[in-house]
C-alpha atoms as a PDB file:
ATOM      1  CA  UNK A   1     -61.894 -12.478  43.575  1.00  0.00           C
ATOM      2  CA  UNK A   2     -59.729 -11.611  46.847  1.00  0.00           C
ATOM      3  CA  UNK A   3     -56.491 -13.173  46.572  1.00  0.00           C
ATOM      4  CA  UNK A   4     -54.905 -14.670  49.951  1.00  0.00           C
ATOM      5  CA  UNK A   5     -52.890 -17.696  51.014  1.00  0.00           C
ATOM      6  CA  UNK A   6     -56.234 -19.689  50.325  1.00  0.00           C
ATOM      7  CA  UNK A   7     -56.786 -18.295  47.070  1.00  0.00           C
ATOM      8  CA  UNK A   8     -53.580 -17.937  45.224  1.00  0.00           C
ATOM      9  CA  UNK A   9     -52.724 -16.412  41.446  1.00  0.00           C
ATOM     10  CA  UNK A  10     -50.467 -18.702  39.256  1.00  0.00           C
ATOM     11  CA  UNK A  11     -49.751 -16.651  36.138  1.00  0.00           C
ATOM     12  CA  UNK A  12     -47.354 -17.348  33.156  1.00  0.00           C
ATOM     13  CA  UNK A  13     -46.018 -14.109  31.185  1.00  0.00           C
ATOM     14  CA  UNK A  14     -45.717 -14.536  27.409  1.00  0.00           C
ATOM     15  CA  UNK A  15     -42.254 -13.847  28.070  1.00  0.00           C
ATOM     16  CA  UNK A  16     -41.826 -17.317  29.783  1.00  0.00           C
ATOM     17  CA  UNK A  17     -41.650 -15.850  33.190  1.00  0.00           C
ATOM     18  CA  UNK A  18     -44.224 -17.582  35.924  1.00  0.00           C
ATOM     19  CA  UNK A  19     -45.029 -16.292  39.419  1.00  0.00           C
ATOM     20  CA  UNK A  20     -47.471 -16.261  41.826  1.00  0.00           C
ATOM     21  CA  UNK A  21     -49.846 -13.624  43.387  1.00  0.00           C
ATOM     22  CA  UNK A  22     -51.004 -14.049  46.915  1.00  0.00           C
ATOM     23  CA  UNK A  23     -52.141 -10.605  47.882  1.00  0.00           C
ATOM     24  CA  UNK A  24     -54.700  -8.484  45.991  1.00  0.00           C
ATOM     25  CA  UNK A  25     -57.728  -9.363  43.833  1.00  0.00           C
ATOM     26  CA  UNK A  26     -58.073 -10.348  40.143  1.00  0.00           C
ATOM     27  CA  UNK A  27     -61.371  -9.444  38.197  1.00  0.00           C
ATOM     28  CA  UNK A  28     -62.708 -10.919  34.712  1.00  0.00           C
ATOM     29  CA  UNK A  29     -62.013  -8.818  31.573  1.00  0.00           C
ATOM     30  CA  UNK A  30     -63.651 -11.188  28.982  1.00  0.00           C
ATOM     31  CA  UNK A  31     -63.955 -14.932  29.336  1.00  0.00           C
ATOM     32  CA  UNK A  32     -60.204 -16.079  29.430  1.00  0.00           C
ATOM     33  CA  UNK A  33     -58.483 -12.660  30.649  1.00  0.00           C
ATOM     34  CA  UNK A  34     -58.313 -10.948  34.137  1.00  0.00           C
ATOM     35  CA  UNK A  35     -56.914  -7.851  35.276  1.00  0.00           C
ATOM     36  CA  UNK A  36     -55.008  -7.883  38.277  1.00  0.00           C
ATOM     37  CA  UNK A  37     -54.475  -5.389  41.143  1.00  0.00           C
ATOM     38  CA  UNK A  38     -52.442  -5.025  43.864  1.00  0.00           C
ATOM     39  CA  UNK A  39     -53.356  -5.145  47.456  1.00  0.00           C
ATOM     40  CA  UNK A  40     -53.887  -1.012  47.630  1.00  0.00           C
ATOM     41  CA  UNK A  41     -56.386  -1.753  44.598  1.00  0.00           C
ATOM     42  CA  UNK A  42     -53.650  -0.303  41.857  1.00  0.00           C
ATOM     43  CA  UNK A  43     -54.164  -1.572  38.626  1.00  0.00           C
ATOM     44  CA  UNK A  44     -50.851  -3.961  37.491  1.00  0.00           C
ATOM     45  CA  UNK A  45     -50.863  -4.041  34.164  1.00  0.00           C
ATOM     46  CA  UNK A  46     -47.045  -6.023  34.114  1.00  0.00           C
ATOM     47  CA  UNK A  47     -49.637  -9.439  35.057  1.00  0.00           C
ATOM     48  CA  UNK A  48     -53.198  -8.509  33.408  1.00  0.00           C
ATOM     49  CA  UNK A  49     -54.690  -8.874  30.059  1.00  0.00           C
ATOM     50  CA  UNK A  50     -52.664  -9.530  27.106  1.00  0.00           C
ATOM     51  CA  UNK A  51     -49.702  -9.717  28.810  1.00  0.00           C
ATOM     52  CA  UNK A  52     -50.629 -13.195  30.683  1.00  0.00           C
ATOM     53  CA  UNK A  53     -50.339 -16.723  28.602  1.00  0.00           C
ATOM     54  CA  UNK A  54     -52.054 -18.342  31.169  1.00  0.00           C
ATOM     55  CA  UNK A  55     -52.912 -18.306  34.688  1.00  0.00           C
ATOM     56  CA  UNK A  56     -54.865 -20.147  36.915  1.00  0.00           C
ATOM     57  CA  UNK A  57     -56.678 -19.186  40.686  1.00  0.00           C
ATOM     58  CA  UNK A  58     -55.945 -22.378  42.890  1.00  0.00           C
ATOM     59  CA  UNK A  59     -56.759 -22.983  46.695  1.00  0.00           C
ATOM     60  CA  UNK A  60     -54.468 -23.680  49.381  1.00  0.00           C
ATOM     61  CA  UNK A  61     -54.036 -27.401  48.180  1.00  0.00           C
ATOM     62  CA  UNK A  62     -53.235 -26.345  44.590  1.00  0.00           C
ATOM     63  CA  UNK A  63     -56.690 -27.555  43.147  1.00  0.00           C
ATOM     64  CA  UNK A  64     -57.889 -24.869  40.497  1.00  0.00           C
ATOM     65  CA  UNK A  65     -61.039 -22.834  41.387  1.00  0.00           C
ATOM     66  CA  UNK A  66     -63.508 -23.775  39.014  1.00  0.00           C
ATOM     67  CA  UNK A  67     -63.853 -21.278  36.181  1.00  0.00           C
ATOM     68  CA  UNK A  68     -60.830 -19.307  37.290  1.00  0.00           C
ATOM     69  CA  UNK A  69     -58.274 -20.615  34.437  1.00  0.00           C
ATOM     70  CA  UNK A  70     -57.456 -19.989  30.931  1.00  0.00           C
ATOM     71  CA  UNK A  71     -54.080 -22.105  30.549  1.00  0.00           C
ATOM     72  CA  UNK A  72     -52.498 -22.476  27.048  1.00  0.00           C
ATOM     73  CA  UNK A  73     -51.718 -26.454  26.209  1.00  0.00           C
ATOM     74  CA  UNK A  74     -48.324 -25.373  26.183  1.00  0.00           C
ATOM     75  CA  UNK A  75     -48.464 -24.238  29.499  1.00  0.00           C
ATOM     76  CA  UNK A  76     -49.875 -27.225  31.360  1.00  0.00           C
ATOM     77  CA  UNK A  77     -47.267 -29.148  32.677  1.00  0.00           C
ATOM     78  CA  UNK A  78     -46.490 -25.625  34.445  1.00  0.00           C
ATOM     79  CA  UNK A  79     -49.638 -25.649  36.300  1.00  0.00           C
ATOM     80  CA  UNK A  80     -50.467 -29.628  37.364  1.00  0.00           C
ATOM     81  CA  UNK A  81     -50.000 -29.376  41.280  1.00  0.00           C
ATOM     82  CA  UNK A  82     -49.647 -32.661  43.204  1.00  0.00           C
ATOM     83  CA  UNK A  83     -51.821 -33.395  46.211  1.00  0.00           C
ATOM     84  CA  UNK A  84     -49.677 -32.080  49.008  1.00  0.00           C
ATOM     85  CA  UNK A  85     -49.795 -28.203  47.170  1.00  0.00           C
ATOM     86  CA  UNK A  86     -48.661 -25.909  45.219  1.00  0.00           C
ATOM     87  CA  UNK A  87     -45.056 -25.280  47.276  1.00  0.00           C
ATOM     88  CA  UNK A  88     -43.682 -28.179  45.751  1.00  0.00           C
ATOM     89  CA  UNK A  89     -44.038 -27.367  42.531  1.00  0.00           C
ATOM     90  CA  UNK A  90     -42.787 -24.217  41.689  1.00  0.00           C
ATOM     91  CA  UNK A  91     -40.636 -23.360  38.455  1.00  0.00           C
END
């Protein structure tokens, strides 16, 4: 999946550290993991696999793209978006 301003990456690290990813692609690598590369098509292995908690491909409102999440119950607080987008809730 092509990530853009329409279709945007919200990841959690294991380390507690959440971001977003606008630019690039993500492809599946099981049923909950992904592997993420950059917009040049390089592999980043800092936000793929293992190393993500939970993440979640939303559209430009926030609303998750079916079948694009694995999110740990921990984590889900972190990723409920309100309405209006995803700019107003950011960590």
């Amino acid at each position: 999946m092509t990530l853009s301003s329409d279709t945007i990456l919200l990841y959690m690290l294991h380390t507690g550290i959440s971001g977003r990813v606008i630019e690039g692609r993500v492809e599946r690598n099981g049923n909950s993991a992904i592997n993420v590369y950059d917009r040049y098509g390089v592999f980043q292995p800092y936000f793929s696999g293992a190393k993500l908690r939970s993440w979640c491909v939303v559209d430009s409102a926030g609303r998750p793209i079916d079948s694009w999440q694995s999110v740990h119950p921990d984590d889900s607080p972190a990723f409920l978006f309100p309405a209006s987008g995803i700019h107003e809730n950011t960590r």
